[in-house]
N, C-alpha and C. Protein backbone atom coordinates (compact mmCIF):
# COMPACT_ATOMS: atom_id res chain seq x y z
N UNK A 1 -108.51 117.57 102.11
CA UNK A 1 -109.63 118.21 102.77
C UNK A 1 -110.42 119.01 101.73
N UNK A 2 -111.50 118.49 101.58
CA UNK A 2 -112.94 119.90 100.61
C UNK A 2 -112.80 121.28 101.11
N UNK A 3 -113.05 121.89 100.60
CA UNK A 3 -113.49 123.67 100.86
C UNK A 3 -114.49 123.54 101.39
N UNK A 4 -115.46 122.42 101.96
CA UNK A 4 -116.66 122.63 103.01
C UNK A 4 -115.78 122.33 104.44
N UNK A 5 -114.91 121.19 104.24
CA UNK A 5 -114.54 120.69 105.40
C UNK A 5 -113.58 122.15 106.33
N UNK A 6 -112.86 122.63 105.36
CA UNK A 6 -112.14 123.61 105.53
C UNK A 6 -113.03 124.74 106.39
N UNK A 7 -114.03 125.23 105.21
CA UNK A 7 -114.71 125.97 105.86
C UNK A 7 -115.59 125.67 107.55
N UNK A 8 -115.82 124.67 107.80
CA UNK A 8 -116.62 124.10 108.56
C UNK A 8 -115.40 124.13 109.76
N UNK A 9 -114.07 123.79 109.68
CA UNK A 9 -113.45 123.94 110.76
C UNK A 9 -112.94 125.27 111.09
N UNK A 10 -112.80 126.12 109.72
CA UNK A 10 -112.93 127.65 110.13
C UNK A 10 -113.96 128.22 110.97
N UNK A 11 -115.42 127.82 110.79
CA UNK A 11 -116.26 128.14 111.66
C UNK A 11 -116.11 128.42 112.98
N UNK A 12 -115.70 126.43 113.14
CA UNK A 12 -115.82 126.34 114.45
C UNK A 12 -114.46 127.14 115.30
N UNK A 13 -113.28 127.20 114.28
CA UNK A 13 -112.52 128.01 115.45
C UNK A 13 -112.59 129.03 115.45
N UNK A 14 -113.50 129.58 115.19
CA UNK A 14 -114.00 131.40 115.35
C UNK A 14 -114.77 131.51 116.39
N UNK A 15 -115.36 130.47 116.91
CA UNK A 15 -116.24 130.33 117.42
C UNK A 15 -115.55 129.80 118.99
N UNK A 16 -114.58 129.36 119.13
CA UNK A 16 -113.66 129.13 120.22
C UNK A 16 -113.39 130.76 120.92
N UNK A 17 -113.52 129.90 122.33
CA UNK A 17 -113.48 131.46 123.33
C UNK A 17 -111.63 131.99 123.19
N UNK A 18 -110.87 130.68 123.03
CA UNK A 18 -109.46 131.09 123.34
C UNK A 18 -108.94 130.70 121.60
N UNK A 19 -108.25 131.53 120.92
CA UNK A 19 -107.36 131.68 119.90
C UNK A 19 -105.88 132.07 119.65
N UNK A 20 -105.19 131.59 118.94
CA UNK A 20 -104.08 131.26 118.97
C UNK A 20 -103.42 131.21 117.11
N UNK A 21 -103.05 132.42 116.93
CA UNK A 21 -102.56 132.64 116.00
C UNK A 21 -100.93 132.70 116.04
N UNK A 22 -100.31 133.64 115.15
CA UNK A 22 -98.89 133.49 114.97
C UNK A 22 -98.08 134.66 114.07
N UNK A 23 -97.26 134.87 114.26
CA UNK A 23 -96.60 136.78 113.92
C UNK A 23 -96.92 136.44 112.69
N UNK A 24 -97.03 137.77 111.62
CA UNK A 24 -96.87 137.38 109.95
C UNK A 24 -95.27 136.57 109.80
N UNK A 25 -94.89 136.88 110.80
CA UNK A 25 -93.11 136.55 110.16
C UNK A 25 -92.96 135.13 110.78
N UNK A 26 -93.71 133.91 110.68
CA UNK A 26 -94.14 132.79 111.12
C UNK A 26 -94.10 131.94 109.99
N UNK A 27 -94.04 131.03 109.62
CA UNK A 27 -94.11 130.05 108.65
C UNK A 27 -95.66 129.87 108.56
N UNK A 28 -96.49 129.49 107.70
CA UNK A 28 -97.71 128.95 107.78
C UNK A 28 -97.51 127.80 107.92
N UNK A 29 -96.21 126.71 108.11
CA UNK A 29 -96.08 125.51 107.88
C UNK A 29 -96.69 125.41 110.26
N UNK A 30 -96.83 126.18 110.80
CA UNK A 30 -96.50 126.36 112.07
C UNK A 30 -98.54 126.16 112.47
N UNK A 31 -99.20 126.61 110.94
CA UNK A 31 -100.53 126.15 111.26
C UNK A 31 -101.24 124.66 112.17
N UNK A 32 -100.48 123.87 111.60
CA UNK A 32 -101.17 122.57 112.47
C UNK A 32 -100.87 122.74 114.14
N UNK A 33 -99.36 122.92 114.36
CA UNK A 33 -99.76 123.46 115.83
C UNK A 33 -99.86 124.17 116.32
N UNK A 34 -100.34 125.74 115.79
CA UNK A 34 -101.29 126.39 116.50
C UNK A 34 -102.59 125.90 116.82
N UNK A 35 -103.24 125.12 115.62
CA UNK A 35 -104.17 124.60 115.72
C UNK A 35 -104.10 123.42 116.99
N UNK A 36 -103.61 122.28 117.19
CA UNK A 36 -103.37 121.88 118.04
C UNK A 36 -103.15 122.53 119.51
N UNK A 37 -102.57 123.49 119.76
CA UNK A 37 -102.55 124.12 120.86
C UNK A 37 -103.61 125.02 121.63
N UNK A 38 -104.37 125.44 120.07
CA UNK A 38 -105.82 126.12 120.25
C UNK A 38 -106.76 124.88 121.32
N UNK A 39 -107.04 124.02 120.43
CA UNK A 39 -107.91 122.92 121.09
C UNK A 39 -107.14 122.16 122.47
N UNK A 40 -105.94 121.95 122.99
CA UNK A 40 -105.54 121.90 123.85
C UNK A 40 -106.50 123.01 125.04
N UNK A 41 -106.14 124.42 124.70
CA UNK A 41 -106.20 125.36 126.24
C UNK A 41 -107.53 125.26 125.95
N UNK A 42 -108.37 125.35 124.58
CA UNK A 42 -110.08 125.28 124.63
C UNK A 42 -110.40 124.34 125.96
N UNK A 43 -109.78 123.04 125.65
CA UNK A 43 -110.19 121.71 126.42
C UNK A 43 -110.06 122.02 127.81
N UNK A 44 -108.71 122.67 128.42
CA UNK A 44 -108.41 122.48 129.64
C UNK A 44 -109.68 123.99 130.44
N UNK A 45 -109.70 124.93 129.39
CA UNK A 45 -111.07 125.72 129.83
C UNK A 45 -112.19 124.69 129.96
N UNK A 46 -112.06 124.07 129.53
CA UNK A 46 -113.65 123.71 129.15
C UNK A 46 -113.73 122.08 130.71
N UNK A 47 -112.17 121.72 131.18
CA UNK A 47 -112.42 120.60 132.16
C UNK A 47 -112.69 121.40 133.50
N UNK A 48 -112.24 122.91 133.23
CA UNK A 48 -112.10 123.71 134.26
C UNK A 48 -113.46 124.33 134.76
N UNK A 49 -114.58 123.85 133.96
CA UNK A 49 -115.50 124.79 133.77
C UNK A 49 -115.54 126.19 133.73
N UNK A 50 -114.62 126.71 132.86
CA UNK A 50 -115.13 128.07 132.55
C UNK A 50 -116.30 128.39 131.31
N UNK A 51 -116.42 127.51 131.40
CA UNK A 51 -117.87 127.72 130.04
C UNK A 51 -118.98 127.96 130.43
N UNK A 52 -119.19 127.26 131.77
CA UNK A 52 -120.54 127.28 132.86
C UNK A 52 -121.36 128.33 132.20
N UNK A 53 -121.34 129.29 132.52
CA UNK A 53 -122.03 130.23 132.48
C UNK A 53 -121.77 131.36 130.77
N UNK A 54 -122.79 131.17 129.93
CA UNK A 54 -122.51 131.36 128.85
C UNK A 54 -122.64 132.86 129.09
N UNK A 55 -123.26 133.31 129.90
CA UNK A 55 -123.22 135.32 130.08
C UNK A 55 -121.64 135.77 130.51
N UNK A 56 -121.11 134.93 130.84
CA UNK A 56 -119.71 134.93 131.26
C UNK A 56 -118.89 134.63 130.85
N UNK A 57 -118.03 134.52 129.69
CA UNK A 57 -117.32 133.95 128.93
C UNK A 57 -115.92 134.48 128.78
N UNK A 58 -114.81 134.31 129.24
CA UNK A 58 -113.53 135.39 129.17
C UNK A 58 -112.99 134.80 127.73
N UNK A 59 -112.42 135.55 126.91
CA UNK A 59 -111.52 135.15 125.43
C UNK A 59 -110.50 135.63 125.88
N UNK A 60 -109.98 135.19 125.07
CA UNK A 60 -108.56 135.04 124.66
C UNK A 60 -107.96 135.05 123.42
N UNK A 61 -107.17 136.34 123.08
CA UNK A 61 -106.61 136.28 121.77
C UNK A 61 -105.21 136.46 121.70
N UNK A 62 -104.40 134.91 122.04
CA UNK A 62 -103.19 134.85 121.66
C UNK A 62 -102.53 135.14 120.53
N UNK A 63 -101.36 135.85 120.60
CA UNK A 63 -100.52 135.58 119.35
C UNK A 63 -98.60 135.46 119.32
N UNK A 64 -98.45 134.30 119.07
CA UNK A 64 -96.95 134.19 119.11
C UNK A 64 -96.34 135.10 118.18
N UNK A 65 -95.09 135.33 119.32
CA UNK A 65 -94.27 136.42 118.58
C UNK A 65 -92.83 136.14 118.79
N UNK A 66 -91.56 136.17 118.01
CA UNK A 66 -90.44 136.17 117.83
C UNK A 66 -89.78 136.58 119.48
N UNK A 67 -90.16 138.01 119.59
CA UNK A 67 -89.40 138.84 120.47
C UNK A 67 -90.39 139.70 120.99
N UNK A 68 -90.68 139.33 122.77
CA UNK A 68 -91.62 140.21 123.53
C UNK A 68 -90.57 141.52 122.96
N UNK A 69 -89.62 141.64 123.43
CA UNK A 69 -89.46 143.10 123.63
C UNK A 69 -89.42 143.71 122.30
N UNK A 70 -89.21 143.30 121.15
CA UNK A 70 -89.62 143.90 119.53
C UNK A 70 -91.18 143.68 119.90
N UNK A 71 -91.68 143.19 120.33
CA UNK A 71 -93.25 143.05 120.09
C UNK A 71 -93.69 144.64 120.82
N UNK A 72 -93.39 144.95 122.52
CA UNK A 72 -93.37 145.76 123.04
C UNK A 72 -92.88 147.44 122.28
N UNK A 73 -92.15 146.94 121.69
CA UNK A 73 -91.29 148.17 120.62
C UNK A 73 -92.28 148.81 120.27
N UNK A 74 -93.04 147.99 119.32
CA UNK A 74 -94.02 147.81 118.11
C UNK A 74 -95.01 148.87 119.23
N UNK A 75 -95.61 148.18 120.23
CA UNK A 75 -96.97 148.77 120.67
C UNK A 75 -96.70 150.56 121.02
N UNK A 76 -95.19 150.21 121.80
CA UNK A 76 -95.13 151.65 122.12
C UNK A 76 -95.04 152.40 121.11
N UNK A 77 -94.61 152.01 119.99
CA UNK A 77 -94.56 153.09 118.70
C UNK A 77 -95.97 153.68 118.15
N UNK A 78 -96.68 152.54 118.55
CA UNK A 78 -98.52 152.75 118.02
C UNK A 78 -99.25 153.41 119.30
N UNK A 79 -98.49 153.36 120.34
CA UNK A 79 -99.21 154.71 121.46
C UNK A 79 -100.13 153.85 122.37
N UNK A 80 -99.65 152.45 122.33
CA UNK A 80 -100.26 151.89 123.43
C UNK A 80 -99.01 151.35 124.72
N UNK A 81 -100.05 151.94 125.99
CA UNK A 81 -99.05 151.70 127.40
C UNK A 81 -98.41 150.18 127.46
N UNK A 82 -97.33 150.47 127.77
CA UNK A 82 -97.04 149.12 128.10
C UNK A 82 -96.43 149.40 129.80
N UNK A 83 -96.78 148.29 130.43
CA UNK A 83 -96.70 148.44 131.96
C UNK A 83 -96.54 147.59 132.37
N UNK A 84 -95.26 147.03 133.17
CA UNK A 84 -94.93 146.04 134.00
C UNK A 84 -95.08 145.72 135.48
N UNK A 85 -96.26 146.24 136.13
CA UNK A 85 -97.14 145.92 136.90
C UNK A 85 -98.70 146.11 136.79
N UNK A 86 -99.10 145.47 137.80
CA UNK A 86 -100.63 145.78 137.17
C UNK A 86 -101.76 147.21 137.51
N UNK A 87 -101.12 147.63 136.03
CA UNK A 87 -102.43 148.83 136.17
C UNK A 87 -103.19 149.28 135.60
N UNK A 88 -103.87 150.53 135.86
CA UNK A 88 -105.03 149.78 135.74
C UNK A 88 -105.85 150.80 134.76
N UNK A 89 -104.59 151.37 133.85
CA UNK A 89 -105.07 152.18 132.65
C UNK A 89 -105.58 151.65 131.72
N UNK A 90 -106.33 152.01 130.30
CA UNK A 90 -107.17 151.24 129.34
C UNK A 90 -106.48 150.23 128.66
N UNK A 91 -105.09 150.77 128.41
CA UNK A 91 -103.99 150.32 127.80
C UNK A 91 -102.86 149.78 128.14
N UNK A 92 -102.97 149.11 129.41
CA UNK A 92 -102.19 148.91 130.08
C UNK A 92 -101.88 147.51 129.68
N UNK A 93 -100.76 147.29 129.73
CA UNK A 93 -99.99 145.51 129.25
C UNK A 93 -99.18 144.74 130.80
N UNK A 94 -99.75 144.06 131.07
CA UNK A 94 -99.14 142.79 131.70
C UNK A 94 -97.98 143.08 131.41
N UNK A 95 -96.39 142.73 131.61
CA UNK A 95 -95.99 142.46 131.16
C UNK A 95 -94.61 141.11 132.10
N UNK A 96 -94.46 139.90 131.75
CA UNK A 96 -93.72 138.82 132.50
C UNK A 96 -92.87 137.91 131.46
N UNK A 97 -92.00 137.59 132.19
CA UNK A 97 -91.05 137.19 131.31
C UNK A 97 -91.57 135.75 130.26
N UNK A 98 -91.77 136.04 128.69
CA UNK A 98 -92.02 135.27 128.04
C UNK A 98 -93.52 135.70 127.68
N UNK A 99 -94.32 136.85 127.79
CA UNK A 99 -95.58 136.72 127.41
C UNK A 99 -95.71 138.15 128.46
N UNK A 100 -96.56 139.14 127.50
CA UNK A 100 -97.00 140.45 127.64
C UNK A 100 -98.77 140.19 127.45
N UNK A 101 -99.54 140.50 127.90
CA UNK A 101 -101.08 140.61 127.85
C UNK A 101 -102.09 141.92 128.42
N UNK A 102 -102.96 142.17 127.68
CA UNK A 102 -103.94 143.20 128.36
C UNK A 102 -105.25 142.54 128.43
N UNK A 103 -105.19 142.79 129.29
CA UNK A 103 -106.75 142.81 129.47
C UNK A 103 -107.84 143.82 130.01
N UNK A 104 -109.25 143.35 128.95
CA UNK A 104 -110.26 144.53 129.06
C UNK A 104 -111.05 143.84 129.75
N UNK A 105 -111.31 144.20 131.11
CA UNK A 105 -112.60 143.93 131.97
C UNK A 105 -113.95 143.92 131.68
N UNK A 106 -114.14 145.02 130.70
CA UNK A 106 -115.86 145.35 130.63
C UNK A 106 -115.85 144.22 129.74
N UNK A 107 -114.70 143.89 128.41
CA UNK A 107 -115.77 142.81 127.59
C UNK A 107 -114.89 141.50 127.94
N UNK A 108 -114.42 141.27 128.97
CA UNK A 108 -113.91 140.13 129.35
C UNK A 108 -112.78 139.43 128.21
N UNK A 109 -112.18 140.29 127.36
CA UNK A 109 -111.34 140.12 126.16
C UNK A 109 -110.24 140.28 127.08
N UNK A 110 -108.80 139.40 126.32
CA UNK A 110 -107.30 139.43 126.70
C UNK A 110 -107.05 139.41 125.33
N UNK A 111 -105.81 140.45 125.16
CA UNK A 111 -104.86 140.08 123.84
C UNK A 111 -103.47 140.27 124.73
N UNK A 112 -102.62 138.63 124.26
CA UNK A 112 -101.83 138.47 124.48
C UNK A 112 -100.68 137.80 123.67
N UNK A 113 -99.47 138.22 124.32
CA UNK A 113 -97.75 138.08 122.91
C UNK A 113 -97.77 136.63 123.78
N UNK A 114 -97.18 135.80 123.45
CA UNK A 114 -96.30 134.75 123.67
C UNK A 114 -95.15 134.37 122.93
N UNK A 115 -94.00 135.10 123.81
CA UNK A 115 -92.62 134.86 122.61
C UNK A 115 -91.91 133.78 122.91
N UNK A 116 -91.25 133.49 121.58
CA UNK A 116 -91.33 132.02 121.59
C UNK A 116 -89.27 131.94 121.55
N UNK A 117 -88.47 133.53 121.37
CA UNK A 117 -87.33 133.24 121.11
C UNK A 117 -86.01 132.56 122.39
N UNK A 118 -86.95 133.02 123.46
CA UNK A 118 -85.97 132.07 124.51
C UNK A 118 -86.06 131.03 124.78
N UNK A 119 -87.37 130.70 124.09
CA UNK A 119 -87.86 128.92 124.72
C UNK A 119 -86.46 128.31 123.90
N UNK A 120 -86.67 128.89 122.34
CA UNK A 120 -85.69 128.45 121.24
C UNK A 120 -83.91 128.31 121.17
N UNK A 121 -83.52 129.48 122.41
CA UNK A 121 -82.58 129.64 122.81
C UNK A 121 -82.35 128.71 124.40
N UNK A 122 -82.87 128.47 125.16
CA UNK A 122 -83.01 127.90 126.33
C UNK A 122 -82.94 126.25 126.25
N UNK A 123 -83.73 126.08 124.82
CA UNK A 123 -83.45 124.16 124.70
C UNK A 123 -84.66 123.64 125.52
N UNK A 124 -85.32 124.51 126.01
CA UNK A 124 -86.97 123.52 126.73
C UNK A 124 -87.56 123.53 125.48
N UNK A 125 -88.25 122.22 125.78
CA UNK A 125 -89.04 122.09 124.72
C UNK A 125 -89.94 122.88 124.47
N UNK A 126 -90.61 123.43 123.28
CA UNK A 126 -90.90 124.63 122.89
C UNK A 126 -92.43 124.74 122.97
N UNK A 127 -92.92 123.22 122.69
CA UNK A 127 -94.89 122.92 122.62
C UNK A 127 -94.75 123.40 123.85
N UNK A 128 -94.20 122.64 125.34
CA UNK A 128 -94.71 122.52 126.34
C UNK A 128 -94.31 124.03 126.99
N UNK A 129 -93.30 124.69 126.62
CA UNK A 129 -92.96 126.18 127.27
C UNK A 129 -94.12 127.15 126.47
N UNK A 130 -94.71 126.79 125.57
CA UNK A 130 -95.65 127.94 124.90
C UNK A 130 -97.28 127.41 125.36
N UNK A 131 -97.03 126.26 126.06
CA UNK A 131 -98.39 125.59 126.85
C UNK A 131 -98.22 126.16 128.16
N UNK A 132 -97.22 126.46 128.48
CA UNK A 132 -97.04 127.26 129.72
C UNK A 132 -97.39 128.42 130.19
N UNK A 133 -96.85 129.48 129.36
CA UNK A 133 -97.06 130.30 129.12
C UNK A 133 -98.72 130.95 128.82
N UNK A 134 -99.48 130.15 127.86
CA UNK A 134 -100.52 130.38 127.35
C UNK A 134 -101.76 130.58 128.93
N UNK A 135 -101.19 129.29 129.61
CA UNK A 135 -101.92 128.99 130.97
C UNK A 135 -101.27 129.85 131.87
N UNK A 136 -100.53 130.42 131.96
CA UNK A 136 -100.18 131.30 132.80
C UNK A 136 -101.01 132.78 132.45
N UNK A 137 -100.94 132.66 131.71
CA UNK A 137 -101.72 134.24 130.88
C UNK A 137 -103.64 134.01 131.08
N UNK A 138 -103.97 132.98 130.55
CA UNK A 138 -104.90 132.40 131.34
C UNK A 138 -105.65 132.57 132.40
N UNK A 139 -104.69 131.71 133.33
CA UNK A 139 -104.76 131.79 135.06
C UNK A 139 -104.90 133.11 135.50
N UNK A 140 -104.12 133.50 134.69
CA UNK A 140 -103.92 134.67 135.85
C UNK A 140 -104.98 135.73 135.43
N UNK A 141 -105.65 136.06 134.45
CA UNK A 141 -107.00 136.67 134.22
C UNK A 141 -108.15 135.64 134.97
N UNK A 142 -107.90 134.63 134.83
CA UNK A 142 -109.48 133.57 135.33
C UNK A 142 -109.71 133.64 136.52
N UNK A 143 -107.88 134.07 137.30
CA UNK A 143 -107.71 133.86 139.35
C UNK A 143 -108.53 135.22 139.32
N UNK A 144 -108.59 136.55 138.84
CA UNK A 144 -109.11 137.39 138.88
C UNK A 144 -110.97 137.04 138.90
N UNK A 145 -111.44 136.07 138.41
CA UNK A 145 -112.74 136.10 138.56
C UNK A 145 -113.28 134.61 139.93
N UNK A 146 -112.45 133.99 140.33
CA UNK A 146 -111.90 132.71 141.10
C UNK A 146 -112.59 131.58 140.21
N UNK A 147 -111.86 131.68 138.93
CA UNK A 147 -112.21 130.36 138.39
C UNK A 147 -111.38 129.34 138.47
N UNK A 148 -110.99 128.34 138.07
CA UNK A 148 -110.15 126.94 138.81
C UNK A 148 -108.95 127.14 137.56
N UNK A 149 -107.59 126.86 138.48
CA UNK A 149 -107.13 127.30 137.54
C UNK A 149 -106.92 125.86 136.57
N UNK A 150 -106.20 126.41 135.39
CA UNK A 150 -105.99 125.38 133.86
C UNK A 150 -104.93 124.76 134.49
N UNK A 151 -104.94 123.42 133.62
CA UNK A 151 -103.32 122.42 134.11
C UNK A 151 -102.61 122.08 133.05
């Protein structure tokens, strides 16, 4: 691949409403399927029509993590709420088994964990339990505006 081509697909996934990165403590060898999984939930937004309306746009900023509850550790040490129902403080975190998320209403932003260590321990396959997950985190911000949900 050129350093244009490179650059040119950096563009475009900056430019994607839903992203999907990975802990520093991740292999970079784990890049192709994040990437792959990025353009997966893009697509299933995009059969769902949530794009319709470009004044309306919800993101999504996934990031896989080892261990929700080391991930959770982490936030509470940095002074952000973590909350296992939904409320409805600035800082408030989702939190369900396999994937913790907040979401900010005014700018229609989610940052969300997707941990990946029980899929690893459990023996389900790991693409399709972190495709799960991703759409569940998803759904469940989009049911909040009644958009259709992802499959």
């Amino acid at each position: 691949m050129t350093k244009a081509e490179a650059q040119t697909i950096a563009e475009l996934q900056q430019e994607l409403p839903i992203t999907i990165a990975a802990d520093s403590r991740f292999s970079s060898s784990l890049k192709p399927l994040l990437t792959q999984l990025e353009m997966w939930i893009n697509f299933q937004a995009l059969k769902a029509d949530w794009y319709g309306n470009e004044d309306f746009v919800l993101s999504f900023d996934f990031t896989l993590v080892r261990s929700l509850d080391e991930k959770m550790q982490q936030l509470k040490a940095t002074g952000a709420s973590c909350n296992a129902s939904n409320g409805s403080a600035a800082a408030a975190w989702n939190i369900e088994k396999g994937y913790a998320y907040h979401y900010e209403s005014s700018k229609l932003t989610t940052i969300a964990f997707i941990a990946v260590d029980d899929l690893l321990e459990g023996g389900v396959g790991i693409e399709q339990g972190i495709k799960d997950r991703l759409a569940a985190v998803a759904n469940s911000v989009g049911s909040e505006h009644g958009l259709l949900a992802l499959s």
